[in-house]
Each structure stands twice: as structure tokens, then as C-alpha cells.
Protein backbone atom coordinates (compact mmCIF):
# COMPACT_ATOMS: atom_id res chain seq x y z
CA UNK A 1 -4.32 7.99 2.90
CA UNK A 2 -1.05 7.55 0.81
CA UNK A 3 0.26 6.34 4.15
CA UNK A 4 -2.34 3.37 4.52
CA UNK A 5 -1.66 2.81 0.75
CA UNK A 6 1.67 1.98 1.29
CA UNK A 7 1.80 -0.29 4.16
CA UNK A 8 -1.32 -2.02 2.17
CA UNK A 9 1.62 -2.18 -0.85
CA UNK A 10 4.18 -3.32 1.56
CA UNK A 11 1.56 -6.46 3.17
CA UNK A 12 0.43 -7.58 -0.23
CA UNK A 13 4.52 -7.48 -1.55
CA UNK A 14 4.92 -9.26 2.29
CA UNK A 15 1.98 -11.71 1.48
CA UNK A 16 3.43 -12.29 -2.12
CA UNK A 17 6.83 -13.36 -0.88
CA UNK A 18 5.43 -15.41 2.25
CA UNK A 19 3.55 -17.75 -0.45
CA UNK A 20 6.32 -17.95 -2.97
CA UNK A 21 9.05 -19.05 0.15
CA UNK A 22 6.18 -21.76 1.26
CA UNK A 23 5.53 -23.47 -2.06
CA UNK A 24 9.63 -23.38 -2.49
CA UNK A 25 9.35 -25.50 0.82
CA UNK A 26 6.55 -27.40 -0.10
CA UNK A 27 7.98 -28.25 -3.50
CA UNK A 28 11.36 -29.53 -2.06
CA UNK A 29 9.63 -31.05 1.03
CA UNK A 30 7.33 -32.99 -2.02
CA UNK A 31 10.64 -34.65 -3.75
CA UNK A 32 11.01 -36.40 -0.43
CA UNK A 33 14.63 -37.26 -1.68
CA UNK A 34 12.95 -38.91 -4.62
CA UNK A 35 13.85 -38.97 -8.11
CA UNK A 36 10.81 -38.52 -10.74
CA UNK A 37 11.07 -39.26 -14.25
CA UNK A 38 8.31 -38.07 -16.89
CA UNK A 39 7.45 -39.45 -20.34
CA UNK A 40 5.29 -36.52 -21.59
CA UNK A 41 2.68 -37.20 -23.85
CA UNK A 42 3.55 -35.04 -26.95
CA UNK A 43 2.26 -37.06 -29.41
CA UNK A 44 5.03 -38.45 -31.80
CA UNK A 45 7.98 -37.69 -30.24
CA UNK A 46 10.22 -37.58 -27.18
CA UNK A 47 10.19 -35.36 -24.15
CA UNK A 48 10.95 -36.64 -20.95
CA UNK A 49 11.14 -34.27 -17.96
CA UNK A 50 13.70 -35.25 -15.02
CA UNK A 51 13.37 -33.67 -10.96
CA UNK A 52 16.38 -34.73 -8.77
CA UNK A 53 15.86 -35.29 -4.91
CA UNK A 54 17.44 -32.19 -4.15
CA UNK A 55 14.99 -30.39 -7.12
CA UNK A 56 17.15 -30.16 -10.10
CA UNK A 57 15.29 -30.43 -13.47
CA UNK A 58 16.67 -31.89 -16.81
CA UNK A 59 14.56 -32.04 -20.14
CA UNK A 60 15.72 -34.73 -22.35
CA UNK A 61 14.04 -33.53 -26.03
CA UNK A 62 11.21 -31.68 -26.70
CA UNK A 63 8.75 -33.22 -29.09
CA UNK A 64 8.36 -31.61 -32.40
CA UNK A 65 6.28 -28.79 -31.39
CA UNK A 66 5.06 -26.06 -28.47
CA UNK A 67 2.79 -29.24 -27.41
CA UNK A 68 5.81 -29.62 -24.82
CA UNK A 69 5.46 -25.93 -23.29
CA UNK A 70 1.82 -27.11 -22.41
CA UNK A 71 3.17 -30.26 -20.74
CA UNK A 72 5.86 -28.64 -18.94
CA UNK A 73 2.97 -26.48 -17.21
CA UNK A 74 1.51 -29.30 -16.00
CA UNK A 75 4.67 -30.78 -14.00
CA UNK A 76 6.51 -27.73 -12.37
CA UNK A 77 5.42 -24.89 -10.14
CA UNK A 78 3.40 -22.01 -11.83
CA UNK A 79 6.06 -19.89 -10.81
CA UNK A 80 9.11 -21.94 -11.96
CA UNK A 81 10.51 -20.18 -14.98
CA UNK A 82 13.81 -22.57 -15.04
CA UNK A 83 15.05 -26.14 -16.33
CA UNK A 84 18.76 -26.82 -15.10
CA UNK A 85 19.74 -29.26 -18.03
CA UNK A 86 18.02 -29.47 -21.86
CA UNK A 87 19.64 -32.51 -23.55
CA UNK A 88 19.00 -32.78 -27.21
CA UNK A 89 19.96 -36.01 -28.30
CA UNK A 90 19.71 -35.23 -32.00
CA UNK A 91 18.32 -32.54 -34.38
CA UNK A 92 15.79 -34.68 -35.72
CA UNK A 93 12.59 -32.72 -35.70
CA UNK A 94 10.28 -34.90 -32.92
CA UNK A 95 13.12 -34.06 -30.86
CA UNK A 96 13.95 -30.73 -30.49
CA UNK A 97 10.93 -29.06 -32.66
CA UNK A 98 9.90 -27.76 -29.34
CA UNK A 99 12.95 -26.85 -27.70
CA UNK A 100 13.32 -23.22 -29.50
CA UNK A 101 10.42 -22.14 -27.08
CA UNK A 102 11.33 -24.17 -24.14
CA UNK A 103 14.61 -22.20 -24.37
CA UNK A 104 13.09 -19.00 -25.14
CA UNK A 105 10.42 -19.59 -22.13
CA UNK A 106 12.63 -20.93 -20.10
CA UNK A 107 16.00 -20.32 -18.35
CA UNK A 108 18.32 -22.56 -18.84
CA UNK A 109 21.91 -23.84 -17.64
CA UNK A 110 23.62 -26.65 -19.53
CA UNK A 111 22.57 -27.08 -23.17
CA UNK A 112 23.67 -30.43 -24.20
CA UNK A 113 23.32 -31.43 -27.65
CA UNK A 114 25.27 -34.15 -29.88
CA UNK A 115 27.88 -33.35 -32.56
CA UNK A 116 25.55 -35.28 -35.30
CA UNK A 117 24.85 -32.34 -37.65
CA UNK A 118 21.52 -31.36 -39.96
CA UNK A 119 20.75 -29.07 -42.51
CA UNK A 120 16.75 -29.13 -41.44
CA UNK A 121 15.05 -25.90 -41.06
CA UNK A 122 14.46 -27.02 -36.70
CA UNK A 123 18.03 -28.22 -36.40
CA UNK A 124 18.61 -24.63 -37.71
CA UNK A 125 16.02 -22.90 -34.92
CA UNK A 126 17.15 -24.99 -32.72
CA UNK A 127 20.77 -23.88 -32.91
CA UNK A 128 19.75 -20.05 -33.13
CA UNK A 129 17.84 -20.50 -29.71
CA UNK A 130 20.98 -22.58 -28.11
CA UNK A 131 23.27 -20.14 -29.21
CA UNK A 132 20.97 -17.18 -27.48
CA UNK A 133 20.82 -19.22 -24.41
CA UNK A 134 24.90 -18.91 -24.31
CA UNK A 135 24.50 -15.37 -24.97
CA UNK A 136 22.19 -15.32 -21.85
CA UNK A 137 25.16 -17.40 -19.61
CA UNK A 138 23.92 -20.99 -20.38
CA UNK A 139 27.12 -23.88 -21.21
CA UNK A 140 26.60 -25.72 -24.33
CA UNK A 141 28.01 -28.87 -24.32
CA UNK A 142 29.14 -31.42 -26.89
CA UNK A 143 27.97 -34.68 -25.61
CA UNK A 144 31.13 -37.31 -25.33
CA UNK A 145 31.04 -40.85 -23.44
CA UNK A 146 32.51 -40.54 -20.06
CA UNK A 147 30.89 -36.94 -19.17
CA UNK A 148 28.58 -37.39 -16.38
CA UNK A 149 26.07 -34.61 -15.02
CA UNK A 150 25.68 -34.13 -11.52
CA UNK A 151 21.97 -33.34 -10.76
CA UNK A 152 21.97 -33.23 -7.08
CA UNK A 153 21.06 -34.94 -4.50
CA UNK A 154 22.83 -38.30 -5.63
CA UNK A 155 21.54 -38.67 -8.98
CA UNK A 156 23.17 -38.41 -12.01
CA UNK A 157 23.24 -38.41 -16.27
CA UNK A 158 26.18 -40.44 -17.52
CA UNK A 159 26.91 -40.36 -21.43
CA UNK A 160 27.55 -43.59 -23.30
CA UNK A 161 27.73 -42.52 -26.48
CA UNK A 162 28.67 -41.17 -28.56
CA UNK A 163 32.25 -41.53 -27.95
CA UNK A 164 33.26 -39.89 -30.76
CA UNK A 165 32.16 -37.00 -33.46
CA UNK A 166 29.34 -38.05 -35.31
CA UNK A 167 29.43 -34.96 -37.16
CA UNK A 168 29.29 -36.57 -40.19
CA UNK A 169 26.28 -39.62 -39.73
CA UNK A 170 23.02 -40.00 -39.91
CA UNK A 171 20.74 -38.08 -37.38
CA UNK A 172 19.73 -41.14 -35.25
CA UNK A 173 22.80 -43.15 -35.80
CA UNK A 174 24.52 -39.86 -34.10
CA UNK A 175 21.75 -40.30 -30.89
CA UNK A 176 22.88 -39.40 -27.36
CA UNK A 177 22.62 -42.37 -25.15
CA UNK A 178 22.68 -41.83 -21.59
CA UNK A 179 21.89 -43.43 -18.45
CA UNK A 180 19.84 -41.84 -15.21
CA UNK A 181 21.28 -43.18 -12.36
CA UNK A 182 19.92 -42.65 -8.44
CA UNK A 183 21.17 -45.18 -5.55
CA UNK A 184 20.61 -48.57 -6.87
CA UNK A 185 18.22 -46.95 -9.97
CA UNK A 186 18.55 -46.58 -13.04
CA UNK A 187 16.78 -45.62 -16.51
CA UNK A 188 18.35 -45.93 -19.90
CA UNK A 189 17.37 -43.46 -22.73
CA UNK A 190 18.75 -43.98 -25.86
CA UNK A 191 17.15 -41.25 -28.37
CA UNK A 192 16.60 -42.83 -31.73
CA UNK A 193 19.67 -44.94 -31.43
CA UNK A 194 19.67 -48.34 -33.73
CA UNK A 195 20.46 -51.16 -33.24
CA UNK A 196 23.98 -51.26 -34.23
CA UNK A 197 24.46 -48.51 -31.47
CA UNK A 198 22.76 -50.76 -29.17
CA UNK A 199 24.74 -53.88 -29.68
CA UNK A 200 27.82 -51.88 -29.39
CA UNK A 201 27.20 -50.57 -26.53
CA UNK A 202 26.29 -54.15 -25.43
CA UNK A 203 29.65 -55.46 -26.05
CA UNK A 204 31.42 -52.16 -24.67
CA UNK A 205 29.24 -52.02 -21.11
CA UNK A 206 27.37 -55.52 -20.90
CA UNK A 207 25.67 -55.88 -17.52
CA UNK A 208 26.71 -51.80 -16.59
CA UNK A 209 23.32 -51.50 -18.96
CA UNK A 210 21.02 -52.11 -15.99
CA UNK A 211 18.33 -50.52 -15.93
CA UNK A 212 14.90 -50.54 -14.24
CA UNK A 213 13.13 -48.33 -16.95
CA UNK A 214 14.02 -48.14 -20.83
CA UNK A 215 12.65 -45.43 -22.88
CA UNK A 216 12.10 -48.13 -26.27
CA UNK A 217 14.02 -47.10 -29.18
CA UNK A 218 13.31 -44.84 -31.60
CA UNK A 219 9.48 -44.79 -30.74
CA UNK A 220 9.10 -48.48 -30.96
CA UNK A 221 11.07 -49.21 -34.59
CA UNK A 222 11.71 -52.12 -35.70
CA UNK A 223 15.34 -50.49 -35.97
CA UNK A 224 15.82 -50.39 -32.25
CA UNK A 225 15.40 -52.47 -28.89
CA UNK A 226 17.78 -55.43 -30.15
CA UNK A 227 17.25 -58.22 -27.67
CA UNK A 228 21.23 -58.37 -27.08
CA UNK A 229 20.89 -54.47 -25.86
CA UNK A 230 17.39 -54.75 -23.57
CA UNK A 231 18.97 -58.00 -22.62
CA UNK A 232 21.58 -56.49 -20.94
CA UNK A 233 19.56 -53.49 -19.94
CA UNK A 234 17.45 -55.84 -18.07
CA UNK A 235 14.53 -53.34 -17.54
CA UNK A 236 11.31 -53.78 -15.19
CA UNK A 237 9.55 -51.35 -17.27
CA UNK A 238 9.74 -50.15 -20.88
CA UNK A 239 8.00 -46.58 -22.18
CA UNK A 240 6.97 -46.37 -26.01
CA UNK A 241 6.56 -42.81 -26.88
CA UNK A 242 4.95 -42.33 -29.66
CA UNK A 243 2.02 -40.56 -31.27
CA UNK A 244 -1.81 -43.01 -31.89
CA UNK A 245 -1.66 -41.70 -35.39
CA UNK A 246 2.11 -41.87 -36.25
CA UNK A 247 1.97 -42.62 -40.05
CA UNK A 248 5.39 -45.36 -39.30
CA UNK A 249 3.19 -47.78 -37.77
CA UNK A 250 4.90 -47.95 -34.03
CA UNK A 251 5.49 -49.37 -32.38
CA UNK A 252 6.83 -52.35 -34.86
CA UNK A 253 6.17 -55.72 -33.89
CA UNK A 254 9.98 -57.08 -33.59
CA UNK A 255 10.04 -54.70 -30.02
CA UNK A 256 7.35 -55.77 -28.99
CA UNK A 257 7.95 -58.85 -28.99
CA UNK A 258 11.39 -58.20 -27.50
CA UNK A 259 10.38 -56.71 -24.79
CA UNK A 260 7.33 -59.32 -24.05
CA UNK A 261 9.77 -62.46 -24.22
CA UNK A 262 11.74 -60.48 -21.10
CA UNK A 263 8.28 -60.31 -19.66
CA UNK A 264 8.95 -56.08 -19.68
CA UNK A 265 5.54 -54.49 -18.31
CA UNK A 266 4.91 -51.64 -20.79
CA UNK A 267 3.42 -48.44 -20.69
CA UNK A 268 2.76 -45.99 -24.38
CA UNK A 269 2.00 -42.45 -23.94
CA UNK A 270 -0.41 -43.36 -26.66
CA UNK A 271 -2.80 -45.09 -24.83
CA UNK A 272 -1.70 -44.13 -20.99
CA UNK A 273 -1.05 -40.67 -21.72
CA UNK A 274 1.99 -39.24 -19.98
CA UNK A 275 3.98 -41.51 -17.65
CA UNK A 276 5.22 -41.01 -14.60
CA UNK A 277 7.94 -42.81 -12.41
CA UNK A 278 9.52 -42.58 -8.80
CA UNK A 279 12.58 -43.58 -7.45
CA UNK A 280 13.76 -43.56 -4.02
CA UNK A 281 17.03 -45.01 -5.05
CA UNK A 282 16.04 -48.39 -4.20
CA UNK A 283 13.17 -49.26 -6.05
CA UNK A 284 10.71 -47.84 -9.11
CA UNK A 285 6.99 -47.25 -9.10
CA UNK A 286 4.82 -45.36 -11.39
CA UNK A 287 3.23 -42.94 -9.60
């Protein structure tokens, strides 16, 4: 009897293992040496989950609460308890409010946060959690223009800015802007950035900017999405993530009407819920 038992043990362990190595294969056979990009819907705030061809995953933000957790579910394997790269591109409270558990749920790598500092009771929980991930064997990084993170597979996270501390200014001012690049690809996130940033970087990278998707500004303020910068970003597609009852009225009417002069087809995770894209390094769809 205890014999039978344990070959029973041993075929369901057998089974167990069998399943897990074929939705592995099915998972990486499903990137198809495509590059997805997710705008979660997490109300008023930013969260946008990244998968690399060869199945790398980057979180840029996390929305301001465990909304993001639920979202995450939804977009990786049941048994995927990882995310290779969490980029926090400043300690404003839509952004990382949810990283603390995304950290403590998940296992994380690279940690890459911007020098901009904040006394804010998240900024605080979020630095606890980052500083437990290093405990655990995860990098923390200091974002700087120039660094560029390899996610496999050909695609890539390039820093723009800042390219210098920002310890000292104000939380959006001190936004990580970065650029998503696969093949001929690209999408441009630029965290809360205004419009100073933006015209800066305008001057500094000019037509480099490309971009077929743009994550608008700062959730649609009128602070953001200067028609110098999306000018030169030149994007086929522009995401407004925001919450439908945000009390700052977004998205503002100057970005809209930005982005509808460069005849930009837009999507809001507002009204469309959370937005996918697909690259295969020569062209964008939603999917």
C-alpha cells in the first residue's frame, strides 16, 4: 500500500512538473519574438507592464494602490512569481503606491528608481520595500541618462533623463524618462515629466524622440505633451492613463488638442480599459 502511495506521489510530482515545463514553452513559444507593452488600467495612475521577445518583464510604476497586484494577475502566468525590472520614475504616490506589494509579492532583479527625493509616507514604504528587495539580491539603481537596460531578445530601456541628481526638485520635474526600443520600434514614457523636461529633451535628442507609442504626460496635464516634444516624438499612438473620476480634470484640453493636430489615434484606460500593444520590431498594433 505505502508502495502504490508513493509511485502515486512520484506521478502526480511527475504530472506537476510535465505541465509547469509545457506552459514555460507555451509562454515563450506565445511572445513569438514579439515585444508587448501594457497600459494597465489602475485607475489614476501609471503602471505599464513590459514582456521582451525572449520573455523578460519590466514594470514601469505601480499605480497608487494593490489595484496593480490584481492587474498583474491578469497578464503573466499563474505560476510566475517574478518581474525582471521595476522602474519607479518618481515617488509620487500614483506611482509607486503599489509597488511595496509588487515587491513584496514579487521577485525582483533591478530596482530602478530616480534620485528626486520625498518626504511622503509611500515614498517612505516604498524605499523600505526597495531596500528589502536588495537585502533579498535585487540591484537598485539610480537612474542617469546614457544607462540602457538590456531586456533580451533585442529590446531595450534607454534613460534620457535625468542626467543629473534631481535630489533636490520637485517630484515630477525629477521624472524618469525613458525610451522602449525593439528593431525599428519604439515607445516613449516620460512619467510626470513637464514640459520644460520635454522641450529639453527636444533640443538635446530632436528626431532620436521617435516613437510609435507615447504614454501622454503626466495623465493628460495641461503641464505636459508640449507640441515641440510629441512633435519630435512623432507617435502613431498616444495612451492617457488616468482614472474617469480623477478630481484634476484629465486629461486637459491643451493635450488633447496636441495630440489631435498630429492626427495621434488615442486610446485612455478610462474609457478602453487596459491597453495593449505588439511589436514585432517593425511595426505596432494593439492587440
Amino acid at each position: 500500500m505505502r508502495s502504490s502511495a508513493k509511485v502515486m506521489g512520484a506521478t502526480i510530482i511527475l504530472l506537476l512538473v510535465v505541465t509547469i515545463v509545457i506552459w514555460v514553452a507555451v509562454a515563450q513559444a506565445a511572445t513569438g519574438g514579439k515585444l508587448t507593452v501594457t497600459f494597465l488600467d489602475v485607475g489614476q495612475g501609471d503602471a505599464i507592464f513590459v514582456e521582451s521577445p525572449s520573455g523578460v518583464q519590466m514594470l514601469i510604476d505601480g499605480g497608487k494602490n494593490r489595484s496593480v497586484i490584481r492587474q498583474l494577475g491578469r497578464q503573466s502566468r499563474w505560476f510566475d512569481r517574478s518581474i525582471d525590472v521595476v522602474v519607479a520614475t518618481h515617488p509620487d504616490a500614483d506611482h509607486i503606491g503599489g509597488l511595496p506589494d509588487v515587491l513584496e509579492r514579487y521577485q525582483v532583479s533591478l530596482v530602478v528608481q530616480s534620485s528626486v527625493r520625498d518626504d511622503g509616507g509611500d515614498a517612505a514604504a516604498f524605499a523600505k520595500a526597495a531596500a528589502q528587495e536588495a537585502e533579498n539580491g535585487a540591484q537598485v539603481l539610480v537612474a542617469k541618462r546614457g544607462q540602457v537596460i538590456d531586456l533580451g531578445g533585442g529590446a531595450y530601456f534607454e534613460i534620457l533623463f535625468p542626467d543629473r541628481d534631481v535630489s533636490g526638485v520637485e517630484t515630477n520635474t525629477g521624472s524618469i524618462v525613458g525610451r522602449l526600443v525593439y528593431g525599428d520600434t519604439a515607445f516613449m514614457f516620460s512619467g510626470d515629466a513637464p514640459d520644460n523636461v520635454e522641450e529639453y529633451l527636444a533640443k538635446l535628442d530632436a528626431n532620436a524622440l521617435q516613437s510609435n507609442v507615447l504614454k501622454v504626460g503626466h495623465h493628460g496635464s495641461r503641464t505636459s505633451s508640449s507640441l515641440l516634444f510629441v512633435g519630435f516624438v512623432s507617435p502613431e499612438y498616444a495612451v492617457f492613463s488616468r482614472g474617469c473620476d480623477n478630481s484634476y480634470g484629465h486629461p486637459h484640453e491643451e493635450p488633447v488638442a496636441v495630440l489631435a493636430q498630429l492626427e495621434v489615434t488615442t486610446f485612455d484606460t478610462c474609457e478602453d480599459g487596459t491597453v495593449t500593444f505588439e511589436s514585432d520590431g517593425h511595426r505596432v498594433r494593439r492587440r
